[in-house]
C-alpha atoms as a PDB file:
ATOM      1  CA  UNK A   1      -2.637   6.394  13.751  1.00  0.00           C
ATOM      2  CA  UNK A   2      -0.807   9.615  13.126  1.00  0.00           C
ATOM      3  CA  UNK A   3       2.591   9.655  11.322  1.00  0.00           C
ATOM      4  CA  UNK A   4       4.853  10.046  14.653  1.00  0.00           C
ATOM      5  CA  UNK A   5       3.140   7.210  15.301  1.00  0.00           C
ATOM      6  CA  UNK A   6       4.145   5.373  12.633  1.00  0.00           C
ATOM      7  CA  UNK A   7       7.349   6.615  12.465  1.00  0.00           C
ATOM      8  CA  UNK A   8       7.947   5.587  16.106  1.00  0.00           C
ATOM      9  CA  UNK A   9       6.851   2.169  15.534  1.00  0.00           C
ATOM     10  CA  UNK A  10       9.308   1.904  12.753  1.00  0.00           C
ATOM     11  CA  UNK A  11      11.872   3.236  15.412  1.00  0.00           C
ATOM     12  CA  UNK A  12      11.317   0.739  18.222  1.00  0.00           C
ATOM     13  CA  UNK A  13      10.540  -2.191  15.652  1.00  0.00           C
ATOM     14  CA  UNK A  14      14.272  -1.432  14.243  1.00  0.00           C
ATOM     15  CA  UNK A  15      16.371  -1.288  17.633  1.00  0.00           C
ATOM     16  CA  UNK A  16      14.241  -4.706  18.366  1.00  0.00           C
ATOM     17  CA  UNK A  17      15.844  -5.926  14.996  1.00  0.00           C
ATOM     18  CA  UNK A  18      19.323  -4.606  16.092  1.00  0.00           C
ATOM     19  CA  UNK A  19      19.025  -6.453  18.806  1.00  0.00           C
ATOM     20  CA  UNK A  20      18.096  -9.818  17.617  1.00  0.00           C
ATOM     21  CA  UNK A  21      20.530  -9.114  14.554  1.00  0.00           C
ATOM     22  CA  UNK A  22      17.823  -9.441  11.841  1.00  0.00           C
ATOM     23  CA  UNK A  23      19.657  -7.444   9.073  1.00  0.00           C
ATOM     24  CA  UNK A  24      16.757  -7.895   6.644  1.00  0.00           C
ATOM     25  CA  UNK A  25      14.170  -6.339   8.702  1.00  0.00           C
ATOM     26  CA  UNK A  26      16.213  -3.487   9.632  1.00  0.00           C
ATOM     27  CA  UNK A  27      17.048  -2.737   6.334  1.00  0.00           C
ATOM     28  CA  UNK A  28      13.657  -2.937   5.181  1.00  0.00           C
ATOM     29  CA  UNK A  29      12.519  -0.786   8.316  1.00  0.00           C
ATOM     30  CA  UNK A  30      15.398   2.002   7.213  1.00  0.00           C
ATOM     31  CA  UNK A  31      13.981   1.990   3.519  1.00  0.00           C
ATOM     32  CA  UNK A  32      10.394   2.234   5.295  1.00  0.00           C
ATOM     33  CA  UNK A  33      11.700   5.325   7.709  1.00  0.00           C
ATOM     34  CA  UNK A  34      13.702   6.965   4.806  1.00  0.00           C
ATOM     35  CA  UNK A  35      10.379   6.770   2.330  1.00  0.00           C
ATOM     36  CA  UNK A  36       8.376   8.441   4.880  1.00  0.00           C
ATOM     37  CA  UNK A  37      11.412  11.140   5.713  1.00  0.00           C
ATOM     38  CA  UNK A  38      11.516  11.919   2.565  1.00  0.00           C
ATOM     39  CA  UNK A  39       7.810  12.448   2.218  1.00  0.00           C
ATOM     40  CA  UNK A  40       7.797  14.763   5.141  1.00  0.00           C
ATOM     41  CA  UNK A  41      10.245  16.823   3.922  1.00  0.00           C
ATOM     42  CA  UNK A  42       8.601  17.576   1.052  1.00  0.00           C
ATOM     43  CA  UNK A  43       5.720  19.539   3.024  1.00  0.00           C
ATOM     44  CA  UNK A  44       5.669  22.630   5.236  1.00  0.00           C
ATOM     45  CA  UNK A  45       8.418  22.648   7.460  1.00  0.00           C
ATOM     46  CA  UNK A  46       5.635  22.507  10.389  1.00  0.00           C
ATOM     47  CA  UNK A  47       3.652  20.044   8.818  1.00  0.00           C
ATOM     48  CA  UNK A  48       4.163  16.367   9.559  1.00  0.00           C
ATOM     49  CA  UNK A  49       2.849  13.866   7.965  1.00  0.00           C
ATOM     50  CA  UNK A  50      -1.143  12.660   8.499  1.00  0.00           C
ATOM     51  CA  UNK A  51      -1.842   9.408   8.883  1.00  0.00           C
ATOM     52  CA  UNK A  52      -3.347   8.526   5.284  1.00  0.00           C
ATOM     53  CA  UNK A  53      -0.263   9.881   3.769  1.00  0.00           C
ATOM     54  CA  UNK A  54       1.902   8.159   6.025  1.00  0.00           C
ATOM     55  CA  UNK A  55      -0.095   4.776   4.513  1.00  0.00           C
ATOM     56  CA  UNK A  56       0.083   6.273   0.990  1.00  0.00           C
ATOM     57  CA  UNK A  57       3.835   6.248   1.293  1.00  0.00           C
ATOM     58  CA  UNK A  58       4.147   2.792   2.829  1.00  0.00           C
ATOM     59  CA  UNK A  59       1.583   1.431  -0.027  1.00  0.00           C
ATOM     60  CA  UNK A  60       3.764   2.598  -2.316  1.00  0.00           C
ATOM     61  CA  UNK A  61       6.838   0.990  -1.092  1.00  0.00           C
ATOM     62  CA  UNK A  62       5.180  -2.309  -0.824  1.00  0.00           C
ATOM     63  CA  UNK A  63       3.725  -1.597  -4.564  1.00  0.00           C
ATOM     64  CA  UNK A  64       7.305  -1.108  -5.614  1.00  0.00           C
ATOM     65  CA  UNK A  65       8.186  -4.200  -3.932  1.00  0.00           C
ATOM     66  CA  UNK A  66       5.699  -6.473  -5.994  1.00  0.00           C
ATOM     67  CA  UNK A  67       6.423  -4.512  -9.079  1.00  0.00           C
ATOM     68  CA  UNK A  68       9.936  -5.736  -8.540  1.00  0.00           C
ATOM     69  CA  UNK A  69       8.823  -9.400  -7.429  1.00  0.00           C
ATOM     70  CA  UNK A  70       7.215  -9.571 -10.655  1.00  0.00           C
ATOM     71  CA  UNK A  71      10.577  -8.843 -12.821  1.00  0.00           C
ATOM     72  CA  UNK A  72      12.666 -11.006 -10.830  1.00  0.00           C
ATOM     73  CA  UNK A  73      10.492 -13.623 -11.580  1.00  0.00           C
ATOM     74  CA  UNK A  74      11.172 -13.040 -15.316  1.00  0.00           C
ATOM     75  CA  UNK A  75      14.439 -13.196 -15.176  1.00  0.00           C
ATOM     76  CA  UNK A  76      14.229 -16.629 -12.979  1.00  0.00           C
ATOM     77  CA  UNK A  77      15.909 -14.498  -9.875  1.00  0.00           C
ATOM     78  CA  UNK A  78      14.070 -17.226  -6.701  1.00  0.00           C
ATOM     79  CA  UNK A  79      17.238 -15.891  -4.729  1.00  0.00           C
ATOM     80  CA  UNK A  80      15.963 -11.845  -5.347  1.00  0.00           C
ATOM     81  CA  UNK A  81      11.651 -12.596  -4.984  1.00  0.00           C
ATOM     82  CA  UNK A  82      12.369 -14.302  -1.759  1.00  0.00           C
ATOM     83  CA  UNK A  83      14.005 -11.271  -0.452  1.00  0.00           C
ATOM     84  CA  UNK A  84      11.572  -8.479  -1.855  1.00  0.00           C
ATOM     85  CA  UNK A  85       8.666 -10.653  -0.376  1.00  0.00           C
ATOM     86  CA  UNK A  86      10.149 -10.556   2.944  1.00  0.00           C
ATOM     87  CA  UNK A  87      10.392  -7.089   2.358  1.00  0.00           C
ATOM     88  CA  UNK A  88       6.826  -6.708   1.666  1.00  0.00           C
ATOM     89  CA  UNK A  89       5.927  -9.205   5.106  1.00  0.00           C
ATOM     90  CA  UNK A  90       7.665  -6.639   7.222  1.00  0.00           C
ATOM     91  CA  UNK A  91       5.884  -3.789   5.590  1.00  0.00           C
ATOM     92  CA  UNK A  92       2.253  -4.981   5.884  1.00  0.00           C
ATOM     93  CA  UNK A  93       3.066  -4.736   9.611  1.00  0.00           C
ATOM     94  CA  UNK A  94       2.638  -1.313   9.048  1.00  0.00           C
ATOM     95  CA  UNK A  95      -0.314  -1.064   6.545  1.00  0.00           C
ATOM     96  CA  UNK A  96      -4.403  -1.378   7.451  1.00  0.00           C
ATOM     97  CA  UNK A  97      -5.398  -4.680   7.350  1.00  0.00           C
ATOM     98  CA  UNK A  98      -6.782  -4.991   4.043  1.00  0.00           C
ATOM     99  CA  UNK A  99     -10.100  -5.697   2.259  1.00  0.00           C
ATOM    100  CA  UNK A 100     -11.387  -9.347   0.859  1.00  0.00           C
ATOM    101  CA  UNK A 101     -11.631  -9.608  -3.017  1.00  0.00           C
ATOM    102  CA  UNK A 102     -15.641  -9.903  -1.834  1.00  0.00           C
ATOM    103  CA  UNK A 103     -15.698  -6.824   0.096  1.00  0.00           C
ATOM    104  CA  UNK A 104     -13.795  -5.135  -2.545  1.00  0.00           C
ATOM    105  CA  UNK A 105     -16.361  -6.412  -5.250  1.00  0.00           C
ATOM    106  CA  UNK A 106     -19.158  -5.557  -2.351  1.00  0.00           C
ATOM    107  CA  UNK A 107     -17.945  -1.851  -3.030  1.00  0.00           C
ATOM    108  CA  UNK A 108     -17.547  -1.922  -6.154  1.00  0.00           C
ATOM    109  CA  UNK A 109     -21.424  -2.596  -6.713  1.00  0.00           C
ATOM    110  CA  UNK A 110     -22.505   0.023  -4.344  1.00  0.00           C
ATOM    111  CA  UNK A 111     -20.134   2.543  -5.750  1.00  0.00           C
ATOM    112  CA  UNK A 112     -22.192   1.853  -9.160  1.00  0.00           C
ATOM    113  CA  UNK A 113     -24.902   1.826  -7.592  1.00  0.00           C
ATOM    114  CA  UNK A 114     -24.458   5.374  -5.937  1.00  0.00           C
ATOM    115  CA  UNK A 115     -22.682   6.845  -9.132  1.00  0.00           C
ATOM    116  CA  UNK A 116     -25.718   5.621 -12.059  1.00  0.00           C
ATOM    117  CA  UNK A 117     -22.414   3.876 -14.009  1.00  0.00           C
ATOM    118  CA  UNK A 118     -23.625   2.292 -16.592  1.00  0.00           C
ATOM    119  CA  UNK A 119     -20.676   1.260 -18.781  1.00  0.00           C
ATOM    120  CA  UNK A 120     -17.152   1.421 -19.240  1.00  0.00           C
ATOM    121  CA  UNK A 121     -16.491   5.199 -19.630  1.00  0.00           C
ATOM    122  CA  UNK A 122     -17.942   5.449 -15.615  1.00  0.00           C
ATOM    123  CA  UNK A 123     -14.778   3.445 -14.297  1.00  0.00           C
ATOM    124  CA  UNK A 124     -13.393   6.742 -12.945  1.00  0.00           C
ATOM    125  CA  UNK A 125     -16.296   7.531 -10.952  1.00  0.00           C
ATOM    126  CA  UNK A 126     -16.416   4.109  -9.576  1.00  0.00           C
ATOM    127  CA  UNK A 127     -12.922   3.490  -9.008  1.00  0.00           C
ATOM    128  CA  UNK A 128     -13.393   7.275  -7.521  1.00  0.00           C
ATOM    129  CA  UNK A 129     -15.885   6.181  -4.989  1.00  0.00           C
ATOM    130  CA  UNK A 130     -14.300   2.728  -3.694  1.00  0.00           C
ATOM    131  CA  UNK A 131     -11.074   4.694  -3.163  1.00  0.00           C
ATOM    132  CA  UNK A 132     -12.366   6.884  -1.072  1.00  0.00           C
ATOM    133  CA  UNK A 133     -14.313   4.581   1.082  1.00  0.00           C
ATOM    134  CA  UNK A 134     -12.002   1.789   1.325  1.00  0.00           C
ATOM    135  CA  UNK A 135      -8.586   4.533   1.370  1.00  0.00           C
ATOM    136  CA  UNK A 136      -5.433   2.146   2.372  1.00  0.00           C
ATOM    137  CA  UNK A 137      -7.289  -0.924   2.849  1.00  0.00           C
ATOM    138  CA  UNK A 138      -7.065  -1.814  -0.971  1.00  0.00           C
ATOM    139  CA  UNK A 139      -4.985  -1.381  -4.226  1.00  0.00           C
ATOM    140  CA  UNK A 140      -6.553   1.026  -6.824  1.00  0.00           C
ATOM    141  CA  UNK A 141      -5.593  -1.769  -9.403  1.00  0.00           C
ATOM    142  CA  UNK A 142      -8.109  -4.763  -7.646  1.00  0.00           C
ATOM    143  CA  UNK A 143     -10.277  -2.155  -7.964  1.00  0.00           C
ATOM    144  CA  UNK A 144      -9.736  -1.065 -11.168  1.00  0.00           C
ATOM    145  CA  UNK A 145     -10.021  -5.070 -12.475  1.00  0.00           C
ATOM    146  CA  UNK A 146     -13.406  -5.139 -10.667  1.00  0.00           C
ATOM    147  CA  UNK A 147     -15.005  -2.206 -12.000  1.00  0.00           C
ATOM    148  CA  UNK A 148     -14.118  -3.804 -15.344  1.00  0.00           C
ATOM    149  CA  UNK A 149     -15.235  -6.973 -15.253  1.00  0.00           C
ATOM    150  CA  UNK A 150     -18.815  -5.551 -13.405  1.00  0.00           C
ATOM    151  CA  UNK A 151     -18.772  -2.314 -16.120  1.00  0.00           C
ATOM    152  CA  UNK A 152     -17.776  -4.759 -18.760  1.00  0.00           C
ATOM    153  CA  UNK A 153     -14.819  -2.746 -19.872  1.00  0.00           C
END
C-alpha cells in the first residue's frame, strides 16, 4: 500500500465518520492525516510518501498514544486511557497486522543465529536484523526485551 493510498483511506474512513457523527474517530483520523501531512512535507516537493514511511508515521502516533495511556494511568485518569485507547483501535486499522510474541521470539533466534551474537553487546545487530525483516509488523521495544532475555542482557 502506497501513501495515497493510505491517505485516501483516511479520507473516505473520515467522511464515513462525518456521516455517522462519530466525533472520536474523526478526530483521531484528522490527527492520523495531519501526522502523515506533515511527514510529506518534510520531503521533496515531488516526493510523496512510500508506503513504509507512511507506517513509520502511523507507528509512531499509536506509540505516542500508549506512551500517553501509560501516564494517565499514573495519575488515575480511567476517563483520559479510555479515550487514547480508542484512539489507538482506530489507528491499527491502518497499521500491518502485527507479529505474535512467538514469531517475534522465532526472529529473534534466527537473527542470532544469522548475526554469530553471542552476548549482550550484539543486541544492535540483532535488533538490526528483526527490524528489517519484520519492518511495521512489530515494535523495536518487544524486540529489544527479546534479544535481552535470549542474549542475557
Amino acid at each position: 500500500m502506497t501513501d495515497p493510498d493510505i491517505l485516501q483511506r483516511i479520507q473516505t474512513d473520515m467522511t464515513a465518520a462525518m456521516k455517522a457523527k462519530d466525533a472520536a474517530t474523526l478526530s483521531t483520523l484528522r490527527m492520523l492525516k495531519t501526522a502523515l501531512m506533515e511527514a510529506k512535507t518534510k520531503k521533496p516537493k515531488d516526493e510523496g510518501l512510500s508506503a513504509d514511511e507512511a507506517i513509520d508515521v502511523i507507528q509512531r502516533y499509536a506509540r505516542k498514544r500508549r506512551e500517553s495511556i501509560e501516564e494517565f494511568k499514573k495519575l488515575g485518569r480511567e476517563d483520559l486511557v479510555a479515550s487514547e485507547e480508542q484512539e489507538i483501535q482506530v489507528t491499527a486499522r491502518y497499521l500491518p497486522q502485527g507479529l505474535s510474541e512467538d514469531e517475534v521470539r522465532v526472529l529473534v533466534r534466527e537473527a542470532v543465529a544469522a548475526t554469530g551474537a553471542a552476548g549482550p553487546k550484539d543486541m544492535g545487530k540483532v535488533i538490526g536484523a528483526v527490524m528489517a525483516k519484520a519492518r511495521g509488523k512489530v515494535e523495536g521495544g518487544t524486540v529489544s526485551r527479546l534479544a535481552k532475555d535470549l542474549l542475557g542482557g
